[in-house]
N, C-alpha and C. Protein backbone atom coordinates (compact mmCIF):
# COMPACT_ATOMS: atom_id res chain seq x y z
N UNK A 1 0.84 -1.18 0.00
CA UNK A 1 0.00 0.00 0.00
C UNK A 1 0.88 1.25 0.00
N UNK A 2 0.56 2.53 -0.99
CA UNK A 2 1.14 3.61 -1.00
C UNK A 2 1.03 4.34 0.28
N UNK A 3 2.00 5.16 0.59
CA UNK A 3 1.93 6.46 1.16
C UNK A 3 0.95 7.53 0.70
N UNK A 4 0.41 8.40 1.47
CA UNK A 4 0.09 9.33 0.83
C UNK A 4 1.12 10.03 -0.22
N UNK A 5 2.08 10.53 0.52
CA UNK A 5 3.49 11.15 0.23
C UNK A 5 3.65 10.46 -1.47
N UNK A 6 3.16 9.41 -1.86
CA UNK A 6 3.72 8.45 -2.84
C UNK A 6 2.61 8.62 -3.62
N UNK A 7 1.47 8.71 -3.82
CA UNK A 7 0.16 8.86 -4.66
C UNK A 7 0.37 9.71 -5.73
N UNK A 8 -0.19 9.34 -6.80
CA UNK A 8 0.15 10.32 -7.99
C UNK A 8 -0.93 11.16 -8.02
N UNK A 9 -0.97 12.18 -8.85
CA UNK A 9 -1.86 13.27 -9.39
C UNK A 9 -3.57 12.26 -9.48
N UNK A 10 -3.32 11.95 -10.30
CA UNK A 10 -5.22 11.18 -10.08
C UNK A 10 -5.56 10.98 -9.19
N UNK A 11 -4.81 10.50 -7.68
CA UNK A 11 -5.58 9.65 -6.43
C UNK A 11 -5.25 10.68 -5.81
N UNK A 12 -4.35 11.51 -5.58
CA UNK A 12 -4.67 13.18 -4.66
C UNK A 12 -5.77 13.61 -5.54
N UNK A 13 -5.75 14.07 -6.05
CA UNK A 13 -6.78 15.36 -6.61
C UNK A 13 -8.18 14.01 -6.88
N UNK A 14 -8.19 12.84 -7.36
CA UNK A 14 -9.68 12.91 -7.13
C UNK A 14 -10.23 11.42 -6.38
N UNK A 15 -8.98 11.60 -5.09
CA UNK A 15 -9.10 10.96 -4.09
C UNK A 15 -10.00 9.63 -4.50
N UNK A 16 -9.69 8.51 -5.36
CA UNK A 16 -10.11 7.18 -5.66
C UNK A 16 -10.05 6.36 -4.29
N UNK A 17 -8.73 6.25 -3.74
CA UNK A 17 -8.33 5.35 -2.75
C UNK A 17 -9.00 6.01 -1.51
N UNK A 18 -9.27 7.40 -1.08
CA UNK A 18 -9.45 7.61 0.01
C UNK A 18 -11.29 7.40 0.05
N UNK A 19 -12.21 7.26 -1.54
CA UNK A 19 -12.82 6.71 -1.70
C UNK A 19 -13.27 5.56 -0.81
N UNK A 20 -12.76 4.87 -1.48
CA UNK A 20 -12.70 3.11 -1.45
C UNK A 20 -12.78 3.18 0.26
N UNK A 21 -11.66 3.84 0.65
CA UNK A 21 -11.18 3.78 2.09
C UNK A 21 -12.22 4.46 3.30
N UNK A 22 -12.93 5.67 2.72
CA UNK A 22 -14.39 6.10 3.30
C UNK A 22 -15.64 5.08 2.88
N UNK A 23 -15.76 4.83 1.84
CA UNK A 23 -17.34 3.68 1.38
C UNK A 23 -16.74 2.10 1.86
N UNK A 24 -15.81 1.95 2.72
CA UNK A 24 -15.84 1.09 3.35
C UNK A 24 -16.22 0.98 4.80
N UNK A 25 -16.27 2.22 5.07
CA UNK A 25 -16.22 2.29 7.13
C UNK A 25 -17.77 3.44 6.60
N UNK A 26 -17.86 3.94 5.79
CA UNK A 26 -19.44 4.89 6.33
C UNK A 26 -20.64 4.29 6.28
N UNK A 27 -21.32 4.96 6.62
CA UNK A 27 -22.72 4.30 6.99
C UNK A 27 -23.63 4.61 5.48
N UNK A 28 -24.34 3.29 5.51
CA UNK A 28 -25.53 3.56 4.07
C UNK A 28 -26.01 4.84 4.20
N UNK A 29 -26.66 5.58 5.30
CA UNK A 29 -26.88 7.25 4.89
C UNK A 29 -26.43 7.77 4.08
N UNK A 30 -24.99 7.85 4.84
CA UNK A 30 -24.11 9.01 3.69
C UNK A 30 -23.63 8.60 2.53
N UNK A 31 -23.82 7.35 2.38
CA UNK A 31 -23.61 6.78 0.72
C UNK A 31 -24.22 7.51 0.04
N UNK A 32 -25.91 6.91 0.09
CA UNK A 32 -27.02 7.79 -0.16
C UNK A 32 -27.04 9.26 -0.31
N UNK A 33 -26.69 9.89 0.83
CA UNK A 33 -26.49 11.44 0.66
C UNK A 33 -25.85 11.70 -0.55
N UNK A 34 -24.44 11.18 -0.55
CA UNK A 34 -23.70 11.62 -1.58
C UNK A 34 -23.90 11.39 -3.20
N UNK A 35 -25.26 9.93 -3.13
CA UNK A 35 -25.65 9.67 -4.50
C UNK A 35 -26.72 10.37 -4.57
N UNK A 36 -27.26 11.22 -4.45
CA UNK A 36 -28.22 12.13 -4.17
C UNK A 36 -27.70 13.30 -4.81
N UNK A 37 -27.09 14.06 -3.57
CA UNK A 37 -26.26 15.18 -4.16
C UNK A 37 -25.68 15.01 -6.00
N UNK A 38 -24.79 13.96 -6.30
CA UNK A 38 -24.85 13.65 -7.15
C UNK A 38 -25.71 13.58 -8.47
N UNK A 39 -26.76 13.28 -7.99
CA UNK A 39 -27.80 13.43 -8.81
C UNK A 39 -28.40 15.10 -9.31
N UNK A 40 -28.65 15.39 -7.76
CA UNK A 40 -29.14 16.96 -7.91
C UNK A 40 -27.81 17.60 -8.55
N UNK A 41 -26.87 17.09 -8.50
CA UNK A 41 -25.37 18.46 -9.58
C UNK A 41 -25.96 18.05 -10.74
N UNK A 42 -26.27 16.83 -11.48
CA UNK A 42 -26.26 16.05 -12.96
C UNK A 42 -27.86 16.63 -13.21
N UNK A 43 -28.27 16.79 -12.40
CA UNK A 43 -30.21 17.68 -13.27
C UNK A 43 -29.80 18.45 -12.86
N UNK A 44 -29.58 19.43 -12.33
CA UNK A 44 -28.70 20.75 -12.69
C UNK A 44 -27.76 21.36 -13.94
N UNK A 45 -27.16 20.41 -14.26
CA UNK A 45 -26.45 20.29 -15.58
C UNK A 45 -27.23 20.27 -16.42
N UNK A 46 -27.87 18.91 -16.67
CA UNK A 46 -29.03 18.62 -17.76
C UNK A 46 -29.67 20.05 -18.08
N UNK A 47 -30.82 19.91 -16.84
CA UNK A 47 -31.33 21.87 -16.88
C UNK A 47 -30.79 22.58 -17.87
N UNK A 48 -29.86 23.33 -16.76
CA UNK A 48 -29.09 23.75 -17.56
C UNK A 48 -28.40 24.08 -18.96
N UNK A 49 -28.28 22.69 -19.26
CA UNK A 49 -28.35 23.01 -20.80
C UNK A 49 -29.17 23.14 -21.97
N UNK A 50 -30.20 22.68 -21.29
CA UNK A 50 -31.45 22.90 -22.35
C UNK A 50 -31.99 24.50 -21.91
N UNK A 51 -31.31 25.25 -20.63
CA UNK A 51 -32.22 26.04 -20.70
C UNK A 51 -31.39 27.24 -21.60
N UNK A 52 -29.93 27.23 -21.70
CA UNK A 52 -29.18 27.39 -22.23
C UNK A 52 -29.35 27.46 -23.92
N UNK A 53 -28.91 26.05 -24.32
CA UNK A 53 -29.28 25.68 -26.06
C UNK A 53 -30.73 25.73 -26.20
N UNK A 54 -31.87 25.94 -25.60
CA UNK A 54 -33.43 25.65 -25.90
C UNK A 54 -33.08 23.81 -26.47
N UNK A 55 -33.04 23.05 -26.21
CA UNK A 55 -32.99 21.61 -26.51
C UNK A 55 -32.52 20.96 -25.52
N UNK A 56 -32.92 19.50 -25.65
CA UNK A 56 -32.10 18.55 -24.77
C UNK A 56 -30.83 17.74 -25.29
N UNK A 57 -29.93 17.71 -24.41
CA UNK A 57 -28.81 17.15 -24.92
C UNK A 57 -29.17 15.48 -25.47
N UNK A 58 -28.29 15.39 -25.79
CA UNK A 58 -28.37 13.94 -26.53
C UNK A 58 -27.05 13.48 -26.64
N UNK A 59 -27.12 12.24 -27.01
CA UNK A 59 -25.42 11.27 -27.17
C UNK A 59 -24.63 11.96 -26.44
N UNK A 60 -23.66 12.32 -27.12
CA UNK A 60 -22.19 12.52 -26.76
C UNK A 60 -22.28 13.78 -25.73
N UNK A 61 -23.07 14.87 -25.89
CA UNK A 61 -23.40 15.84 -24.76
C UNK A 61 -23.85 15.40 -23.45
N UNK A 62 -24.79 14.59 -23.30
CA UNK A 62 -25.30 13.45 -22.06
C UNK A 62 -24.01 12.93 -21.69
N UNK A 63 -23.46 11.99 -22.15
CA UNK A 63 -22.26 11.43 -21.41
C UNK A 63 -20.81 12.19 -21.19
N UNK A 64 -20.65 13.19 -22.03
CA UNK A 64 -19.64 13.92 -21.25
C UNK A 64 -20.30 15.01 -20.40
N UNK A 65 -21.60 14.99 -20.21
CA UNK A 65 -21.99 15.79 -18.99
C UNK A 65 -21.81 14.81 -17.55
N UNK A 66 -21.82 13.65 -18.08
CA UNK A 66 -21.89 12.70 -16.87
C UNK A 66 -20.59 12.44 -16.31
N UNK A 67 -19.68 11.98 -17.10
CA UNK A 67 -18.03 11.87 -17.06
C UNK A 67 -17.35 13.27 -16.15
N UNK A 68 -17.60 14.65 -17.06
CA UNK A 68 -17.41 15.86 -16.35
C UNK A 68 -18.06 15.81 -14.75
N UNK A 69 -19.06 16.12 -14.71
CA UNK A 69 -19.74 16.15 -13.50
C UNK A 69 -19.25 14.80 -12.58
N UNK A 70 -19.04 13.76 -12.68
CA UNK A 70 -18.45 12.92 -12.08
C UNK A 70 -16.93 12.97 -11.28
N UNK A 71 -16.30 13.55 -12.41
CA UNK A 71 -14.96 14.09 -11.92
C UNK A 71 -14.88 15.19 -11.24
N UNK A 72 -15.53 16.31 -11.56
CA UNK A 72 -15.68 17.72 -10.67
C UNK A 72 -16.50 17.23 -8.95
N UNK A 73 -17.13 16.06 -9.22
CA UNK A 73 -18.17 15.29 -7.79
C UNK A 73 -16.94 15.14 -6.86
N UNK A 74 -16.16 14.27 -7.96
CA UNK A 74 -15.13 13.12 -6.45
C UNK A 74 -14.02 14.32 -6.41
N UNK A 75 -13.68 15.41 -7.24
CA UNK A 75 -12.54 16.20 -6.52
C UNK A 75 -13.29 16.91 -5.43
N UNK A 76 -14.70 17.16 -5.18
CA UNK A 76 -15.13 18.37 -4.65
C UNK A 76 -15.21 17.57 -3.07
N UNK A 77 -15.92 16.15 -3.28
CA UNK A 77 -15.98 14.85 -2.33
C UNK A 77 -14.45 14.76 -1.21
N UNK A 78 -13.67 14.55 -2.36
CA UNK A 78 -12.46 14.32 -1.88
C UNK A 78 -11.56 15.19 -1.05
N UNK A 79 -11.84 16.55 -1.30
CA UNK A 79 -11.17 18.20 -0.87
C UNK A 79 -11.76 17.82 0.50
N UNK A 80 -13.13 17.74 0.12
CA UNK A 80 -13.84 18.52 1.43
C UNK A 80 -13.86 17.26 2.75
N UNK A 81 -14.34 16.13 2.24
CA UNK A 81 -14.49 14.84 3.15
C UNK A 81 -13.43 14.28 3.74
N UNK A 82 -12.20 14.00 2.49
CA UNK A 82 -11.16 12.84 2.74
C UNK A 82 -10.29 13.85 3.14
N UNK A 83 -9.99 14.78 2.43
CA UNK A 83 -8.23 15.80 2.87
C UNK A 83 -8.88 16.85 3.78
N UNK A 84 -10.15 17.16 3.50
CA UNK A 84 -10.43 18.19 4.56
C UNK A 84 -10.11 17.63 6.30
N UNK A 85 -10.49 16.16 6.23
CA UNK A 85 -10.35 15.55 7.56
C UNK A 85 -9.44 15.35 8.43
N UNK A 86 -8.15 15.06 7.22
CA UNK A 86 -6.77 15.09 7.73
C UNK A 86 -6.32 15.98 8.66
């Protein structure tokens, strides 16, 4: 197992391992909470862009809204939950 000190750029900034290492010891609540929240950022987005373009996204706009928003989730997750705690 790495060090922190030893972690590369992907697992600091969007904290995978400290992931794994919180959704193993937290409680189903805050799973929940956080797939929630999750949700409410991604219809926010959606929104958003239709209210934006007047249309709904489709293909390739849908899934890199999901990919994006996913990654901006676990750095924001990770700042505040896993390194904020330290």
């Amino acid at each position: 197992m790495k060090n922190e000190k030893d972690s590369g750029f992907i697992a600091r900034w969007f904290g995978f391992a400290g992931w794994r290492e919180m959704s193993a010891r937290a409680r189903i609540v805050t799973q929940v909470a956080y797939r929630v929240f999750f949700m409410i950022g991604l219809a926010g987005l959606v929104i958003g862009y239709g209210v934006v373009t007047g249309s709904d996204p489709g293909g390739v706009a849908i899934v890199s809204m999901i990919v994006v928003w996913y990654l901006i989730f676990q750095v924001m997750v990770n700042f505040v939950f896993i390194e904020g705690s330290r």
